[in-house]
Protein backbone atom coordinates (compact mmCIF):
# COMPACT_ATOMS: atom_id res chain seq x y z
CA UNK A 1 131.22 84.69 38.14
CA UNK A 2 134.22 84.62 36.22
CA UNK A 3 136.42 87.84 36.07
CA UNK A 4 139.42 88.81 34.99
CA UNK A 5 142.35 91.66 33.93
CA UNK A 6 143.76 91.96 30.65
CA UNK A 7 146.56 94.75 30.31
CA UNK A 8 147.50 96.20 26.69
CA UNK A 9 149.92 99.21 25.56
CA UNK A 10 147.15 101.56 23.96
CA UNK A 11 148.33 100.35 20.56
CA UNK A 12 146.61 102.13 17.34
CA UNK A 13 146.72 101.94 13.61
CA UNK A 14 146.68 105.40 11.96
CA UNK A 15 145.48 105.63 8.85
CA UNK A 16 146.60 108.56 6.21
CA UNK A 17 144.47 108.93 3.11
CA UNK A 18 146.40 108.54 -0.53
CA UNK A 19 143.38 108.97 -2.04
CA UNK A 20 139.38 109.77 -2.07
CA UNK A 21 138.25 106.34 -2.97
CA UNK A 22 134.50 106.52 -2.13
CA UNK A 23 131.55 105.14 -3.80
CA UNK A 24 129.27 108.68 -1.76
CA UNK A 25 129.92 110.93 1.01
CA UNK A 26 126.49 112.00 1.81
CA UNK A 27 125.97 115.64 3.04
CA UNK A 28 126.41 117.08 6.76
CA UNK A 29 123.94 116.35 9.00
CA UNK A 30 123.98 116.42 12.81
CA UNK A 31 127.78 116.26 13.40
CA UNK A 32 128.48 113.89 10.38
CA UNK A 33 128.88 113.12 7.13
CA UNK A 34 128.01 109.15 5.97
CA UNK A 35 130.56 107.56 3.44
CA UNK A 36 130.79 104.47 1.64
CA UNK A 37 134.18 103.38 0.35
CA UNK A 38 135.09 101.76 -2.73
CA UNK A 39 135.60 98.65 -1.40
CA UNK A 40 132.12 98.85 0.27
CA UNK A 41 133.27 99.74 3.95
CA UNK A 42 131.17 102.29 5.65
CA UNK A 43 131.32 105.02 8.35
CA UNK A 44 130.88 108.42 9.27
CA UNK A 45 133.18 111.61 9.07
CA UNK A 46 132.95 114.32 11.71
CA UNK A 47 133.75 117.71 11.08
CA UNK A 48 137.19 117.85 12.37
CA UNK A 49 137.77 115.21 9.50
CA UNK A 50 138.15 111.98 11.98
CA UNK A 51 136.71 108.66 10.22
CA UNK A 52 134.99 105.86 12.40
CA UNK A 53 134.62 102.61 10.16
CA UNK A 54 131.54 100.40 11.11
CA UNK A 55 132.65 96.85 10.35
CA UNK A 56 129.32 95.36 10.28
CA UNK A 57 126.77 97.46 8.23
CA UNK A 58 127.05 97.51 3.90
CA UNK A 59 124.84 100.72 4.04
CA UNK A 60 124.96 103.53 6.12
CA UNK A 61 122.60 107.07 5.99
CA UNK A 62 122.51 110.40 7.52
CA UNK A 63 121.53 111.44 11.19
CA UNK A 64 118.03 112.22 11.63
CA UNK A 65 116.89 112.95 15.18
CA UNK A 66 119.82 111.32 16.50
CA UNK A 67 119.35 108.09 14.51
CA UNK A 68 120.83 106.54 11.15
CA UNK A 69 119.53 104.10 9.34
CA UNK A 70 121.77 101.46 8.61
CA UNK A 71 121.96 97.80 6.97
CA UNK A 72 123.93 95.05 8.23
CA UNK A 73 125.59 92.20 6.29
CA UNK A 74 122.46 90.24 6.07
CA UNK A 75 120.84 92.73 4.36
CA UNK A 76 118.38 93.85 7.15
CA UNK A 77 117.85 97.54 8.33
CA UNK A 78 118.01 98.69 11.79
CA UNK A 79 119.27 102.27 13.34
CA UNK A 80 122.31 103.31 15.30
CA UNK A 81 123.03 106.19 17.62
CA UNK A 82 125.60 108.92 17.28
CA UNK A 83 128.00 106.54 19.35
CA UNK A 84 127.88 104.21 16.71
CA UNK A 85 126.00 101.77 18.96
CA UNK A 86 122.76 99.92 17.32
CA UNK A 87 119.60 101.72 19.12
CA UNK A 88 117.32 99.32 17.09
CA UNK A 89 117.95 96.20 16.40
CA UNK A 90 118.86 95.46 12.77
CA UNK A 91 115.55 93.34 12.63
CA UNK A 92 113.57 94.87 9.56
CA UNK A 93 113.08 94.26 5.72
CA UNK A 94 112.70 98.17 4.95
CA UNK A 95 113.27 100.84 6.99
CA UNK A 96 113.20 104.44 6.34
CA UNK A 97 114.71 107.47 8.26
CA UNK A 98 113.49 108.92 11.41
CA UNK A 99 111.31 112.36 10.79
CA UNK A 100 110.39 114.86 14.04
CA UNK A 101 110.61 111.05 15.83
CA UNK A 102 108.98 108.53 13.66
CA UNK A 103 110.16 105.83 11.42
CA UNK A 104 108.22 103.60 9.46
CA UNK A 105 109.26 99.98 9.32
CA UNK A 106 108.29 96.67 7.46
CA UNK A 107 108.91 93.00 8.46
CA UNK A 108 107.83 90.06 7.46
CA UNK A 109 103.85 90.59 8.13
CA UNK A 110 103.27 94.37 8.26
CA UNK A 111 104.15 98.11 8.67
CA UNK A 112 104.91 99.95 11.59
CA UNK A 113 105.15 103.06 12.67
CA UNK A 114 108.37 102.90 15.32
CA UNK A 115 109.23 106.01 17.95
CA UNK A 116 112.99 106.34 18.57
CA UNK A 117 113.76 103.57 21.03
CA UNK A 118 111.94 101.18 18.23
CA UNK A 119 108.49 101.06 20.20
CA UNK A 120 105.49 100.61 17.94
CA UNK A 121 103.46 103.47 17.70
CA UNK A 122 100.90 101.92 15.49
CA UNK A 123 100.37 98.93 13.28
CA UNK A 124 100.00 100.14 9.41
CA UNK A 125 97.52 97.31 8.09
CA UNK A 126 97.17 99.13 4.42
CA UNK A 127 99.70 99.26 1.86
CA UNK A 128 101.65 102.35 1.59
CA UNK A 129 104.37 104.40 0.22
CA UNK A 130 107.78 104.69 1.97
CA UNK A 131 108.70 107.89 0.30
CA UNK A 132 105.22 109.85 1.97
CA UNK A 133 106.33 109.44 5.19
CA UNK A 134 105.21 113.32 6.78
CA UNK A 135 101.67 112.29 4.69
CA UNK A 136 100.93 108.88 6.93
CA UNK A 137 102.49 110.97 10.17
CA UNK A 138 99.78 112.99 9.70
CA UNK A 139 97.31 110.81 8.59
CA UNK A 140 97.44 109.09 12.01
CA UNK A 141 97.58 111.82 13.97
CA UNK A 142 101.35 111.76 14.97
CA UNK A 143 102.22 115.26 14.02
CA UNK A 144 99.81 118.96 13.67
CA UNK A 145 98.48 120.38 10.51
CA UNK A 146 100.90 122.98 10.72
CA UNK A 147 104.45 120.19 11.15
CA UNK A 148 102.84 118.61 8.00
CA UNK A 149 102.31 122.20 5.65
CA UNK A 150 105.83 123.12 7.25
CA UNK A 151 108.98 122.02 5.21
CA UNK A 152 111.97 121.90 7.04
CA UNK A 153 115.26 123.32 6.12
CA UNK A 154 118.32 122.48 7.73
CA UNK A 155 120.65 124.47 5.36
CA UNK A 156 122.29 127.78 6.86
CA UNK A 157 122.82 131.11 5.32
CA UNK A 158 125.78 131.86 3.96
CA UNK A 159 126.73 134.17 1.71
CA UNK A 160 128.29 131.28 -0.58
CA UNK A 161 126.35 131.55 -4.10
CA UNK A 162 125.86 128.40 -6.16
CA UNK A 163 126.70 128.84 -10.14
CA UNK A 164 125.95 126.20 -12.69
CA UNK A 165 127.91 126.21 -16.12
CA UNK A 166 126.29 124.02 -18.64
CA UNK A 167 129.12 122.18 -20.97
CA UNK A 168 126.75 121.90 -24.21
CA UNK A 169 129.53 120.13 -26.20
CA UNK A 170 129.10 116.71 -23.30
CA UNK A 171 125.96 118.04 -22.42
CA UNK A 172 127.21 117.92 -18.48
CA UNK A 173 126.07 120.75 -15.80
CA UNK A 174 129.01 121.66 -13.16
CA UNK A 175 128.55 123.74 -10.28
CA UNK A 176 130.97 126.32 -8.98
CA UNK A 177 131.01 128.07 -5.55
CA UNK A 178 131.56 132.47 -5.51
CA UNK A 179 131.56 134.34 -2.33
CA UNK A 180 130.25 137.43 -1.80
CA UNK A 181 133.50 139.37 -3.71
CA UNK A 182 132.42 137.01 -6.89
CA UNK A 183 135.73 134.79 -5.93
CA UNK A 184 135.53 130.65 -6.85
CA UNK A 185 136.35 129.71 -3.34
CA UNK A 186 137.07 125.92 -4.16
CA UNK A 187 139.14 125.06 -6.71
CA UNK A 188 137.64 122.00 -7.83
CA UNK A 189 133.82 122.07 -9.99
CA UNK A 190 130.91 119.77 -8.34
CA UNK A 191 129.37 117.17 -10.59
CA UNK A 192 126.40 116.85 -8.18
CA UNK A 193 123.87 119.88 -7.73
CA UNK A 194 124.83 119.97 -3.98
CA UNK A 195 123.90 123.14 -1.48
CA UNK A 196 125.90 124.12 1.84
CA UNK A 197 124.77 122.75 4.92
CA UNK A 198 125.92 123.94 7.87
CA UNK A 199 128.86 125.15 5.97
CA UNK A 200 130.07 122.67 4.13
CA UNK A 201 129.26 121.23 1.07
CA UNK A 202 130.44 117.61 -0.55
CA UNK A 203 132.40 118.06 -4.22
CA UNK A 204 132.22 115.38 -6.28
CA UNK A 205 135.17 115.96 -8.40
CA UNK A 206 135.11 112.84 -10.32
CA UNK A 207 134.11 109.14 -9.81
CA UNK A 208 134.79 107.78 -6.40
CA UNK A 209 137.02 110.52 -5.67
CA UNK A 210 134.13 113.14 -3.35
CA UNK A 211 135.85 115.81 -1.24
CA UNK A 212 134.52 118.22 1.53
CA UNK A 213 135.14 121.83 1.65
CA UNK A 214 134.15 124.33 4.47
CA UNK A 215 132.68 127.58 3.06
CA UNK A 216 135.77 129.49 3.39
CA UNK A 217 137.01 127.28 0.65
CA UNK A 218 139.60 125.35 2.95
CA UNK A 219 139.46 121.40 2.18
CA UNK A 220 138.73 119.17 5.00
CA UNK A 221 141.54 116.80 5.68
CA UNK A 222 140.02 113.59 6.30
CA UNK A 223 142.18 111.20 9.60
CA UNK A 224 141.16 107.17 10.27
CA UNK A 225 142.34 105.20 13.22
CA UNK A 226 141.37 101.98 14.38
CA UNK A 227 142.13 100.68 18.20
CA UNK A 228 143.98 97.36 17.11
CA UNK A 229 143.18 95.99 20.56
CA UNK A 230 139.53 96.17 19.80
CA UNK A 231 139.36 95.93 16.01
CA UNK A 232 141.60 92.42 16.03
CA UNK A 233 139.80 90.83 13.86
CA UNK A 234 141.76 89.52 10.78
CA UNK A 235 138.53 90.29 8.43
CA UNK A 236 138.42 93.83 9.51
CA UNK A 237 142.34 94.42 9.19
CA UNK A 238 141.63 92.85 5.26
CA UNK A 239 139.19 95.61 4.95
CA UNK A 240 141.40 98.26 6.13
CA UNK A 241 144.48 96.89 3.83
CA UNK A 242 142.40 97.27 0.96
CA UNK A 243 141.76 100.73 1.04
CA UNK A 244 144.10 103.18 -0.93
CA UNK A 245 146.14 104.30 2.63
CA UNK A 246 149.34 104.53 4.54
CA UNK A 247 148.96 102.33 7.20
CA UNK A 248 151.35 103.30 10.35
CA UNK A 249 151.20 102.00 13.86
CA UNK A 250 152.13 104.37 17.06
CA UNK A 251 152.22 103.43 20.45
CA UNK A 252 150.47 106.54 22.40
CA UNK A 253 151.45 107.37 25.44
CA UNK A 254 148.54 105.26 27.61
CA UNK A 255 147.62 101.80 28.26
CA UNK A 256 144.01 100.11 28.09
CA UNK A 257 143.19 97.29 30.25
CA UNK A 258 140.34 94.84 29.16
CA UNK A 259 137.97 93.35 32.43
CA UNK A 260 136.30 90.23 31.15
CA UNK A 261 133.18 90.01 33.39
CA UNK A 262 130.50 86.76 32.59
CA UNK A 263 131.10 87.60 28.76
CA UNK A 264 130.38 91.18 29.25
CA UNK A 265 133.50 93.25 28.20
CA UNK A 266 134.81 96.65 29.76
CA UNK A 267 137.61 98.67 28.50
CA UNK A 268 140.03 100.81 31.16
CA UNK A 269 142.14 103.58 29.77
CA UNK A 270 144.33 105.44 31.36
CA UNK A 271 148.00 107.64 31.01
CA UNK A 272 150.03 105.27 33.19
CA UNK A 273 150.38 102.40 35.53
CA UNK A 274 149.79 104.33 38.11
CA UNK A 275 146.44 105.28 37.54
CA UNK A 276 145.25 101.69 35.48
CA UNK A 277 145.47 101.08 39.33
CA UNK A 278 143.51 103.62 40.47
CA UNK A 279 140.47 103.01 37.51
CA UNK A 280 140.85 99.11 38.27
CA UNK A 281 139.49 99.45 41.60
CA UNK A 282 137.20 101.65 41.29
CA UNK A 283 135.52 98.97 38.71
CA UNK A 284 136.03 96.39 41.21
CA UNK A 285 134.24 98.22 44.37
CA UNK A 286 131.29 98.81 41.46
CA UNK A 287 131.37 95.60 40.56
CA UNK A 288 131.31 94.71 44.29
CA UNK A 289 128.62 96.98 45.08
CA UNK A 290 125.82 95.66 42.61
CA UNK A 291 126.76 91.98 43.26
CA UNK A 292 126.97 89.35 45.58
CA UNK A 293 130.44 88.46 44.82
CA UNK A 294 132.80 90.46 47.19
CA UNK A 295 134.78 87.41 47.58
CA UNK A 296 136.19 87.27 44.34
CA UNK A 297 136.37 90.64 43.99
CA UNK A 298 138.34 90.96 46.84
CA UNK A 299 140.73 88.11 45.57
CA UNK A 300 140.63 90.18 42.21
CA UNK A 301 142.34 93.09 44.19
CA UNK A 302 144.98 90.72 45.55
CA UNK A 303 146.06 90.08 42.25
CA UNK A 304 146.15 93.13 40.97
């Protein structure tokens, strides 16, 4: 067993938008919004505005029971979790989104019908229609009578009301957004017929240039950082350097140490010295708890 320490400063790039350059933001949906950049980089939003890029996927969707459908760079679909890990293998030719549980999922041979740690339910010999999904659910007996006559709605009430204003002259509908008072409460017109969810709704004010707006009409500043210990990699720095941003390091007051066990990597943060100490051997007597290797985890300790 090999293992080993590797101590960092908790180094970061910050990353301050210039500009909305994105190709979509899509709308809010369990904690996130999904956005594609210009430049084809994807990630998610939350809704204090914080932007995780995921290097290795060309398409990403919305949440749906905890899973998003994404597409890595080889063009096949798989789904990740809300930690941004891949829950299912990105393994499949066509994929769609998980509903009340179930995806449906094509390979090379067949359909499937996949639960949401990518077991298969059932083998789909026929050929069918991706965009029916609720229809074959029910056809084989996954979900009630009642889930399938049921429509679900996941947008909230507010008291926001949606007005469209038809520009004959273009021939281009707009949408503007009253409260109750009759007061525009965002500046900006949408160019997509768009609804609150949640409250919040996604303007598109113009081409690549989307914005999101809470419903009391305040813009959501959108933040980016990237760990620069983690995310060394000169192809994903390229990425970042093309987008439209003010790129700024800071050292934060921390440091992250790196334990290199058999290939497997673990990352230790912590405020100080001090208490990197403290973490470090507590991953050492777990380490020498589940293994048979107390002898180099005891000369581990030495070195510390």
């Amino acid at each position: 067993m090999n293992l080993k320490f590797k101590d960092y400063i908790n180094y970061k790039t910050y990353i301050v938008m210039d500009s909305e350059d994105y190709r979509y933001i899509g709308d809010y949906s369990e904690g996130y919004f999904a956005v594609k950049h210009k430049n084809g980089l994807c990630g998610y939003i939350n809704e204090s505005g914080y932007e995780n890029f995921l290097f290795d996927y060309v398409l990403v969707n919305d949440f749906k029971n905890g899973r998003a459908l994404v597409q890595n760079k080889k063009g096949l679909y798989g789904y990740i979790d809300t930690d941004f890990k891949e829950a299912i293998t990105c393994k499949f030719i066509y994929a769609t989104e998980f509903w009340l549980g179930y995806a449906i999922v094509k390979d090379y041979m067949c359909n499937f019908i996949i639960d949401l740690k990518g077991n298969i339910v059932k083998q789909l010999d026929e050929e069918i229609d991706f965009e029916q999904i609720k229809k074959i659910l029910y056809k084989n007996k996954l979900i009630s009578r009642q889930m399938y006559e049921e429509s679900i709605d996941i947008k909230n009430t507010t008291d926001i009301v949606k007005m469209p204003i038809v520009f004959k002259q273009i021939n281009q509908t707009t949408y503007s957004y009253f409260n109750q008072d009759n007061q525009k409460i965002i500046y900006y017109d949408n160019l997509e017929d768009r609804d609150f969810i949640h409250d919040f709704v996604v303007v598109k004010v113009d081409n690549y240039d989307y914005r999101i707006y809470k419903k009391s009409g305040k813009y959501l500043k959108i933040h980016s950082c990237i760990d620069f210990n983690i995310s060394y990699d000169p192809d994903k720095i390229k990425k970042v350097n093309e987008l439209k941003y003010r790129v700024s390091n800071k050292i934060e007051d921390g440091l992250v140490s790196i334990l290199e066990l058999d290939d497997v990597v673990y990352r230790i943060y912590a405020k100080d010295k001090e208490e990197l100490y403290k973490r470090k051997l507590e991953v050492l007597e777990d380490i020498k708890a589940y293994s048979n290797s107390e002898t180099i985890v005891e000369s581990s300790v030495k070195t510390l």
